[in-house]
C-alpha atoms as a PDB file:
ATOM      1  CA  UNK A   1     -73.411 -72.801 -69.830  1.00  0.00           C
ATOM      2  CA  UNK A   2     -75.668 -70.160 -70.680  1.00  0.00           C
ATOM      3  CA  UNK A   3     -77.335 -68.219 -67.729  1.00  0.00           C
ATOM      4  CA  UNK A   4     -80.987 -68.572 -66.693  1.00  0.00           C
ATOM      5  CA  UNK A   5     -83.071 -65.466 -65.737  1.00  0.00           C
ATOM      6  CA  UNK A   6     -86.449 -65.591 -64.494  1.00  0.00           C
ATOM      7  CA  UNK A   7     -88.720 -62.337 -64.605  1.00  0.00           C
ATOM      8  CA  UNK A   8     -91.710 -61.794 -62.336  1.00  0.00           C
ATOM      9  CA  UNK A   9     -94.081 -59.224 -62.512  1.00  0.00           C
ATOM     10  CA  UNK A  10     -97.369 -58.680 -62.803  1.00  0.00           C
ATOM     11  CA  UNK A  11     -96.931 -55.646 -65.133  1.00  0.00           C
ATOM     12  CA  UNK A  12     -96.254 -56.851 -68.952  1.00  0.00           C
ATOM     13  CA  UNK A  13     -95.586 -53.477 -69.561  1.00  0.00           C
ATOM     14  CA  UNK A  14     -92.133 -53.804 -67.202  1.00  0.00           C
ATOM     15  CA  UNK A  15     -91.752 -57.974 -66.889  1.00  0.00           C
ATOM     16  CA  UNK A  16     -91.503 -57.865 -70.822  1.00  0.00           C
ATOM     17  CA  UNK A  17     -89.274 -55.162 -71.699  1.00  0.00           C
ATOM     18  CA  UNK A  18     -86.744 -56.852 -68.842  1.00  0.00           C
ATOM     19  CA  UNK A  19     -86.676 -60.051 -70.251  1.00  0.00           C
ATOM     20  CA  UNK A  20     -86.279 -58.895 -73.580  1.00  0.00           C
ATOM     21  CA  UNK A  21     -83.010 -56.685 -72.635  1.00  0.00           C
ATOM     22  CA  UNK A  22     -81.680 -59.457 -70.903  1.00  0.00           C
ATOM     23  CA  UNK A  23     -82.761 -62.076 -73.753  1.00  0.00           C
ATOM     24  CA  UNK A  24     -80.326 -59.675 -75.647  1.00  0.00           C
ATOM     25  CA  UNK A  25     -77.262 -60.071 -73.281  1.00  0.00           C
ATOM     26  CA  UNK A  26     -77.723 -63.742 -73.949  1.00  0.00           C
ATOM     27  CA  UNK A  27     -79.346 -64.731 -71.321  1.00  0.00           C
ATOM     28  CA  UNK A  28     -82.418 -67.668 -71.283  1.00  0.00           C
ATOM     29  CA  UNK A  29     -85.232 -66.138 -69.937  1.00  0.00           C
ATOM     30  CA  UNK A  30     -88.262 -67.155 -68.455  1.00  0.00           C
ATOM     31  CA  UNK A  31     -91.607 -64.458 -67.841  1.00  0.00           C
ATOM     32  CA  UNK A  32     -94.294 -64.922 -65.344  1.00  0.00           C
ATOM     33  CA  UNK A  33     -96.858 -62.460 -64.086  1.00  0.00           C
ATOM     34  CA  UNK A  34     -98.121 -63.664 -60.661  1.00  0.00           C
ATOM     35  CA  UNK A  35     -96.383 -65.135 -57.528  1.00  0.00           C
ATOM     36  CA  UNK A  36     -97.900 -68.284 -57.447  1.00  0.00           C
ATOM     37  CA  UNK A  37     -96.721 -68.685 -60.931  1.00  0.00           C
ATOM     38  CA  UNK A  38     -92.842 -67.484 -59.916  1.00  0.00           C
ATOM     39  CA  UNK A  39     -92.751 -69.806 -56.826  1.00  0.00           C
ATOM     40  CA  UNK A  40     -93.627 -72.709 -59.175  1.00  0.00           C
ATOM     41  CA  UNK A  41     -91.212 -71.540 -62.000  1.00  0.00           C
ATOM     42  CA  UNK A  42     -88.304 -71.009 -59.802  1.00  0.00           C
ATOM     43  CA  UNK A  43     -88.618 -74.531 -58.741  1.00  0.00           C
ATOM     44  CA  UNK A  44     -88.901 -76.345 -62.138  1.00  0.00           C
ATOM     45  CA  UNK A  45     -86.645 -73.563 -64.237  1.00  0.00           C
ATOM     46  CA  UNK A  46     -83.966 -73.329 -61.861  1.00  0.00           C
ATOM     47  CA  UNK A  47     -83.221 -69.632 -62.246  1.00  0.00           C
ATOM     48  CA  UNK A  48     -79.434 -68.757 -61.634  1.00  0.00           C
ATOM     49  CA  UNK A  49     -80.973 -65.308 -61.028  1.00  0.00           C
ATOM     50  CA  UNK A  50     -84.781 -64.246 -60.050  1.00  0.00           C
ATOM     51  CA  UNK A  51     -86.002 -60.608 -60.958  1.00  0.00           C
ATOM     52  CA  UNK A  52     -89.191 -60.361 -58.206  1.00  0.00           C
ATOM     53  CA  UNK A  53     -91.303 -57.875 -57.668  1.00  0.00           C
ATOM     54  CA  UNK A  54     -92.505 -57.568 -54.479  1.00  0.00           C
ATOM     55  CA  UNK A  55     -96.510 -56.565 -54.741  1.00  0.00           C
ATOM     56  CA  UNK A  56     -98.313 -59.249 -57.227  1.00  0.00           C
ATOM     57  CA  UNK A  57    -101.525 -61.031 -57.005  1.00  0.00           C
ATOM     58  CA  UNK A  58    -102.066 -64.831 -55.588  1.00  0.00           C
ATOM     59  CA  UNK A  59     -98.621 -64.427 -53.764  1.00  0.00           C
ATOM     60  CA  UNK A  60     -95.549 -61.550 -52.921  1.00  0.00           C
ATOM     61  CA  UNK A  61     -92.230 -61.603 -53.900  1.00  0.00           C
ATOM     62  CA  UNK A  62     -91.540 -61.784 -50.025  1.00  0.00           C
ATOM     63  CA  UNK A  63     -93.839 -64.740 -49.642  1.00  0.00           C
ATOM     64  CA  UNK A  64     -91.814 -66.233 -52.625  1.00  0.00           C
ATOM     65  CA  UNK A  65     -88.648 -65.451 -50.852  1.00  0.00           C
ATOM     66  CA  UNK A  66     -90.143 -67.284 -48.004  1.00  0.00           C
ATOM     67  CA  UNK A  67     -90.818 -69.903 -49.459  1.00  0.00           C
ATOM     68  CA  UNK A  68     -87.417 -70.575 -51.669  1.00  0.00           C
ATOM     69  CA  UNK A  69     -85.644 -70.229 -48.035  1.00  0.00           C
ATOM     70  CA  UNK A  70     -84.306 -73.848 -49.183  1.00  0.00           C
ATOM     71  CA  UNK A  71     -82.729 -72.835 -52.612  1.00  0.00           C
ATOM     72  CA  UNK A  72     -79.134 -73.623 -53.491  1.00  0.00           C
ATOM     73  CA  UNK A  73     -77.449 -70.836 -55.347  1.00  0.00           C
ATOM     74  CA  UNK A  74     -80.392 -69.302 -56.695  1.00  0.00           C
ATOM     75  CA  UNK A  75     -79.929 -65.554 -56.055  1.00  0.00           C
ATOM     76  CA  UNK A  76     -82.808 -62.544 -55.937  1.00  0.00           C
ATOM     77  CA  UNK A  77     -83.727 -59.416 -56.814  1.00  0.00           C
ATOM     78  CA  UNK A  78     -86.005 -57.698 -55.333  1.00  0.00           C
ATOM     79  CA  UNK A  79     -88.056 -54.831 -57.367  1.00  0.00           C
ATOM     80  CA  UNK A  80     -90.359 -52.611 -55.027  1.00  0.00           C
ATOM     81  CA  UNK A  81     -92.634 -49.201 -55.484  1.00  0.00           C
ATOM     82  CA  UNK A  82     -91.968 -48.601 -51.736  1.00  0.00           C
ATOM     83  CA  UNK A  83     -88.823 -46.452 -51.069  1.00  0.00           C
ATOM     84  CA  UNK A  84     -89.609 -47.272 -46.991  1.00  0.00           C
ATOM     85  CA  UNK A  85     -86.009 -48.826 -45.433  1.00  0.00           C
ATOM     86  CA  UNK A  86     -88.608 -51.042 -43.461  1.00  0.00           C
ATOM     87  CA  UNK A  87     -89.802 -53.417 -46.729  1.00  0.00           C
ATOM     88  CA  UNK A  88     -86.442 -53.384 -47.998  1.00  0.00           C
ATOM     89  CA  UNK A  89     -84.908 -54.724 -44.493  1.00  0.00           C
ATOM     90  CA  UNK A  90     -87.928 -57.247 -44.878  1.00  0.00           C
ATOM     91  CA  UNK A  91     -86.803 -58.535 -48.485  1.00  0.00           C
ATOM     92  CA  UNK A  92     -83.122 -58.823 -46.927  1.00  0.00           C
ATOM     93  CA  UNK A  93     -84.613 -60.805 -44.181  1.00  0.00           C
ATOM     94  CA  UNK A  94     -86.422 -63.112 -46.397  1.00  0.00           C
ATOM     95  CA  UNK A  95     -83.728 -64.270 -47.912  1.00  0.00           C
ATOM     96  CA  UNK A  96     -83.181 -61.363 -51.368  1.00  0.00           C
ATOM     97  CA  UNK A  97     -80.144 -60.652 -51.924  1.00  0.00           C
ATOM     98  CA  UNK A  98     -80.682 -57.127 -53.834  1.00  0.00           C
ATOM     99  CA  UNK A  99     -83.236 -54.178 -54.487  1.00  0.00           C
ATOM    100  CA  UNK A 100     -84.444 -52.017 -56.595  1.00  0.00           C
ATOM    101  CA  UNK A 101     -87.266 -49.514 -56.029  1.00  0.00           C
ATOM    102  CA  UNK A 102     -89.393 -48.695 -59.291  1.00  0.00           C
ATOM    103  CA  UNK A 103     -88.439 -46.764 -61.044  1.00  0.00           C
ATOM    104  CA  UNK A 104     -84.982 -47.846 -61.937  1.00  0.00           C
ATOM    105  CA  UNK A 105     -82.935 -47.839 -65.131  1.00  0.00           C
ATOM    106  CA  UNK A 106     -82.858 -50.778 -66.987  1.00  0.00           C
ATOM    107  CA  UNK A 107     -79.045 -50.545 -67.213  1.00  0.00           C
ATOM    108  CA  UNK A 108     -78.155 -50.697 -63.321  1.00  0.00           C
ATOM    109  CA  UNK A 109     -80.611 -53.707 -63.059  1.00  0.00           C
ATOM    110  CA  UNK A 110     -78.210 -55.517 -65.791  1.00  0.00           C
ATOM    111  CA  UNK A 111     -75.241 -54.548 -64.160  1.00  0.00           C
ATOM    112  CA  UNK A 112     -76.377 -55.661 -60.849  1.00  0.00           C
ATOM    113  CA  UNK A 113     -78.043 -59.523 -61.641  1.00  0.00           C
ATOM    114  CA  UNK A 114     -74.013 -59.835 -63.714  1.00  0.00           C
ATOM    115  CA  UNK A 115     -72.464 -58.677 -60.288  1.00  0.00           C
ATOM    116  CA  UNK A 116     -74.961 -60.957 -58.668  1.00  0.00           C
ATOM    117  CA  UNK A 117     -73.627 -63.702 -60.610  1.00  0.00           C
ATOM    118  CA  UNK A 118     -69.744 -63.170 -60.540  1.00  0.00           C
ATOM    119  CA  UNK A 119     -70.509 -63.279 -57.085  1.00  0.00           C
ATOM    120  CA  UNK A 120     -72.428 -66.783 -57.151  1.00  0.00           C
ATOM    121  CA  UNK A 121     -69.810 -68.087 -59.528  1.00  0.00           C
ATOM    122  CA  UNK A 122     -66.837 -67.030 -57.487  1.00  0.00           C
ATOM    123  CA  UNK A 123     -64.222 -70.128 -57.327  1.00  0.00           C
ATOM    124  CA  UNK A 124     -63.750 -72.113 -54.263  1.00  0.00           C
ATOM    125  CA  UNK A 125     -62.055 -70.322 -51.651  1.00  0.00           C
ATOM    126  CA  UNK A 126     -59.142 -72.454 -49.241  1.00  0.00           C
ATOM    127  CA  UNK A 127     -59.481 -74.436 -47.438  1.00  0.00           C
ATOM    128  CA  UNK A 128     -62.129 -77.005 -48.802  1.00  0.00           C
ATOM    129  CA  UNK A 129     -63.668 -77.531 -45.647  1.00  0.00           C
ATOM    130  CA  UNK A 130     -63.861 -75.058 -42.685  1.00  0.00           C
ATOM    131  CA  UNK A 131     -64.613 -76.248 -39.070  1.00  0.00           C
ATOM    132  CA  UNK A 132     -65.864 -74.797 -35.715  1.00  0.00           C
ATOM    133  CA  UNK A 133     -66.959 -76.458 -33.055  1.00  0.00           C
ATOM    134  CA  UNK A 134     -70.307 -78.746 -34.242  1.00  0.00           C
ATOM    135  CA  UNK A 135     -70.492 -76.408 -37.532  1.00  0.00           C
ATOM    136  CA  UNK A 136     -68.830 -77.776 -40.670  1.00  0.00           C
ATOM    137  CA  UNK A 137     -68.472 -75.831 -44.256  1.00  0.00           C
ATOM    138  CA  UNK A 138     -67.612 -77.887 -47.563  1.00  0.00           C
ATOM    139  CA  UNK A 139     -66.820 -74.860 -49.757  1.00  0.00           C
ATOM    140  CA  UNK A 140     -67.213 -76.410 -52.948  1.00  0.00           C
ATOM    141  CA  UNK A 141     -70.264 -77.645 -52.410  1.00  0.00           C
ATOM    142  CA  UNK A 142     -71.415 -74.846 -50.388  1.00  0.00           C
ATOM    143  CA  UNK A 143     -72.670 -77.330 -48.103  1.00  0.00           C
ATOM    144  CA  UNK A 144     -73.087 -76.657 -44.274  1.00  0.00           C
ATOM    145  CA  UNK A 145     -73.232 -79.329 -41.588  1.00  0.00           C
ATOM    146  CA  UNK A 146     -74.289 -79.129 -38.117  1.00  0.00           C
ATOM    147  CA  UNK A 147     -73.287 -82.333 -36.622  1.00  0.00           C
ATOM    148  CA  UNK A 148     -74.467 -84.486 -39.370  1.00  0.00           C
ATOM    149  CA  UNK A 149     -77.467 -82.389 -40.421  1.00  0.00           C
ATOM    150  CA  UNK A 150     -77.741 -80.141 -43.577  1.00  0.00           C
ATOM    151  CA  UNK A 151     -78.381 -76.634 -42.974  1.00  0.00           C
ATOM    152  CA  UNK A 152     -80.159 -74.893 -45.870  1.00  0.00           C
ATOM    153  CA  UNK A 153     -78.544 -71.552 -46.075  1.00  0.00           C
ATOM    154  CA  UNK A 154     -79.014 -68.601 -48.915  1.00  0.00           C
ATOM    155  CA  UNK A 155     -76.062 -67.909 -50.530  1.00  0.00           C
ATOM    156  CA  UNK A 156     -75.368 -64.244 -48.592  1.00  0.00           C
ATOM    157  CA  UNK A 157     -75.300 -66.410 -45.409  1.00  0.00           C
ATOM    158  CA  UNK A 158     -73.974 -68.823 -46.449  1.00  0.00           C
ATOM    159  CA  UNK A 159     -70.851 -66.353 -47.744  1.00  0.00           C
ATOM    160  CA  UNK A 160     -71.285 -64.697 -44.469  1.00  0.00           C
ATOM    161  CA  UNK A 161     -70.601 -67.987 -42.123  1.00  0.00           C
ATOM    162  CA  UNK A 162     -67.737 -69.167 -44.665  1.00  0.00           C
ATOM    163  CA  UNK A 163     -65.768 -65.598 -44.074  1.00  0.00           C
ATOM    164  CA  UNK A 164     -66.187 -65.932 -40.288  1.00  0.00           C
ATOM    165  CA  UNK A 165     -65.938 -69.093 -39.551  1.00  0.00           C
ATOM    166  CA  UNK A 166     -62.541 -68.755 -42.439  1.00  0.00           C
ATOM    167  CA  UNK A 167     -61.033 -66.202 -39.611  1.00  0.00           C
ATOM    168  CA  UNK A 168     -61.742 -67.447 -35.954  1.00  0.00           C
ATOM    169  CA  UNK A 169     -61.151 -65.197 -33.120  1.00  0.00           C
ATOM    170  CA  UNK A 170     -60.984 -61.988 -35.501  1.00  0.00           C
ATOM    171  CA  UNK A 171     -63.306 -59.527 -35.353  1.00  0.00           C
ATOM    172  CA  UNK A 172     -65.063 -58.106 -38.733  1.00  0.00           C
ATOM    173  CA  UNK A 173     -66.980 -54.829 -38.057  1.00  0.00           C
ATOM    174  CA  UNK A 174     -70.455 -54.553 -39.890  1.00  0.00           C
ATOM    175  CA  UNK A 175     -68.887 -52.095 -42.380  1.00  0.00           C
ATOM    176  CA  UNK A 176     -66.423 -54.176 -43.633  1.00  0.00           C
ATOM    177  CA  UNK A 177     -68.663 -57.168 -43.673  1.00  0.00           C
ATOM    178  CA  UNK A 178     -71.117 -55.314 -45.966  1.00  0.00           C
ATOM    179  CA  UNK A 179     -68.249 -54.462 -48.359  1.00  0.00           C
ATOM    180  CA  UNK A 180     -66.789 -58.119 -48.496  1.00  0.00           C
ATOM    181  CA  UNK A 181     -69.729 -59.724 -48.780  1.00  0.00           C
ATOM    182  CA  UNK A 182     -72.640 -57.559 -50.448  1.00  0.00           C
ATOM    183  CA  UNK A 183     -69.792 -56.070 -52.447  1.00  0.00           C
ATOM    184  CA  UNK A 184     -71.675 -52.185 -52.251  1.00  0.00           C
ATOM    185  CA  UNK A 185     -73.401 -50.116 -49.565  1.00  0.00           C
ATOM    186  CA  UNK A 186     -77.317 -50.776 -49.562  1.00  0.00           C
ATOM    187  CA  UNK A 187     -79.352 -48.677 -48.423  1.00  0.00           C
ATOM    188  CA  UNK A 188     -80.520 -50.860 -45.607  1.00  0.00           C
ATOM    189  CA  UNK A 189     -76.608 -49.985 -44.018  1.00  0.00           C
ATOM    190  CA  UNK A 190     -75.347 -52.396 -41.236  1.00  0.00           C
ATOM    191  CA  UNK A 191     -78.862 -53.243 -40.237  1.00  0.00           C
ATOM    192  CA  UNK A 192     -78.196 -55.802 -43.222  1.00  0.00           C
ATOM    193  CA  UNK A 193     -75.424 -57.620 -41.522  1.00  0.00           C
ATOM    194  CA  UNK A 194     -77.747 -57.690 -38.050  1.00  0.00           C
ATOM    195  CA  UNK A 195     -80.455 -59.499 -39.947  1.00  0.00           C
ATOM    196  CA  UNK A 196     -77.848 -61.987 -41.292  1.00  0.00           C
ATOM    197  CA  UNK A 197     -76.171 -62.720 -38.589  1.00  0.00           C
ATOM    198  CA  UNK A 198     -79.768 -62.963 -36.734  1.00  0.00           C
ATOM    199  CA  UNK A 199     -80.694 -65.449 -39.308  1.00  0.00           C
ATOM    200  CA  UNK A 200     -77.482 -67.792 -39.375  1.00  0.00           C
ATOM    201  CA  UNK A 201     -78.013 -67.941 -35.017  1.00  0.00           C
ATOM    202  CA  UNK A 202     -81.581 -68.986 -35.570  1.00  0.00           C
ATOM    203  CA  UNK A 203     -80.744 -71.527 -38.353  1.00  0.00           C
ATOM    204  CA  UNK A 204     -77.594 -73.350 -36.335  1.00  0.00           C
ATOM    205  CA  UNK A 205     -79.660 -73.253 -32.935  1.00  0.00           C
ATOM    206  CA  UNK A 206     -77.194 -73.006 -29.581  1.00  0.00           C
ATOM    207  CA  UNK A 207     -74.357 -74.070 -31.438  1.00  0.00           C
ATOM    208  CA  UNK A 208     -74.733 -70.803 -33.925  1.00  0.00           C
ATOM    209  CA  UNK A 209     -75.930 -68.767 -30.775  1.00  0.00           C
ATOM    210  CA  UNK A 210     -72.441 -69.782 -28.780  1.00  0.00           C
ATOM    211  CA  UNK A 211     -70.310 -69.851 -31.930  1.00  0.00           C
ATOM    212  CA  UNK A 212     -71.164 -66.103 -34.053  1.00  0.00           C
ATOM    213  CA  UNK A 213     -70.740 -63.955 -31.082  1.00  0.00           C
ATOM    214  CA  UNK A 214     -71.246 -60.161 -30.704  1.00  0.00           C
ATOM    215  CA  UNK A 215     -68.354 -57.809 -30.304  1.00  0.00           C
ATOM    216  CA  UNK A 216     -70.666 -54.732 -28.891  1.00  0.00           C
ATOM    217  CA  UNK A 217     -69.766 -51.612 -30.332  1.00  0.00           C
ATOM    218  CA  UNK A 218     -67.469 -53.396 -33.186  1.00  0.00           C
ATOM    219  CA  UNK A 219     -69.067 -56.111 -34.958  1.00  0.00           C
ATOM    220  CA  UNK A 220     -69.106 -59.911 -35.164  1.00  0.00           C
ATOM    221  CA  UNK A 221     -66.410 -62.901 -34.745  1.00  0.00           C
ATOM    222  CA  UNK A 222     -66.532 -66.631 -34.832  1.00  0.00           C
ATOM    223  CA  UNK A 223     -65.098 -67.985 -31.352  1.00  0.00           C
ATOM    224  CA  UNK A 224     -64.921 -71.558 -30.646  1.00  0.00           C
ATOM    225  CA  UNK A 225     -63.988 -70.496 -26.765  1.00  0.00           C
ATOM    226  CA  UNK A 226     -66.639 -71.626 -24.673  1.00  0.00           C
ATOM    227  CA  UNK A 227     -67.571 -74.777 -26.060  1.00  0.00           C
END
């Protein structure tokens, strides 16, 4: 099934030449030039991959991100003027799951949104289903429970829970968790994994508070002691 790709930016002069490079790897691509216009496009296109810049009029890429908090396996881009670490960390935290700051070559942001997607397409791992205390992960369906209630996740933490809660009791330091699951160093460093992890606690409530626990000065493990 043929890949879907939706631009946004407010420049033609950049939107257009993207989608027509990635029209050429044989790709079906959308354009749009304003937020409001992406948000409403990513919901009835279905994107497999978003390509959002950040600064554009009626609403911003982050606002976007915001707002698509719900999506499935709908992954993002990020492109951004700003070279500050600060509005990248931001993007992270609202739910991208890769940057670019302008200018970039057209080449890297190919190579990235196909990385993006093995990534996204990678099989089910075993076991189907992976359990921790209240917390329950159907990996085929990358579907998370808590109790009996969905959790809407993005897919990096979504990844992110699967590998921990995969390994209880062992203890992943943020460097190796931004190799297995970003796949490359951002620039953002560990800081990355902190906003993650920050994000999965605030999503599960106490259970993900008491359940993703701190190793201080290592990294992060998923303990079911204490329950």
């Amino acid at each position: 099934m043929t890949k879907r790709i939706l631009v946004a930016d407010d420049e033609p002069g950049i939107a257009d030449p993207i989608s027509y490079a990635f029209r050429r790897e044989g790709y079906e691509v959308e354009t749009v030039y304003n937020g409001e216009d992406a948000l409403n496009r990513a919901i009835g296109f279905r994107p497999d991959v978003m390509v959002l810049d950040v600064m554009m009029p009626k609403m911003s890429g982050y606002e976007v991100c915001r707002k698509l908090e719900d999506r499935a396996d709908m992954g993002i881009i990020l492109l951004t003027v700003k070279n500050d670490i600060i509005d990248k960390i931001v993007g992270l935290e609202m739910g991208a799951d890769d940057y670019m700051t302008k200018p970039f070559d057209l080449r890297e942001l190919i190579a990235r949104v196909k990385a993006l997607l093995r990534r996204l397409d990678k099989p089910p791992a075993e076991p189907e289903k992976l359990a921790l205390g209240p917390i329950t992960i159907q990996i085929a369906s990358r579907t998370v429970l808590l109790n009996d209630d969905t959790i809407d996740l993005t897919p990096k933490e979504f990844d992110l829970l699967a590998l921990l809660l995969s390994n209880p009791e062992r203890v992943y330091t943020r460097d190796e968790l931004l190799d297995l699951i970003w796949g490359f160093d951002f620039a953002a460093g560990t800081r990355t994994v902190d906003i993650h992890i920050q994000r999965l606690r605030k999503k599960l409530g106490k259970p993900g508070s008491r359940l993703l626990q701190t190793v201080f000065g290592v990294g992060y493990k998923a303990s079911g002691a204490g329950e």
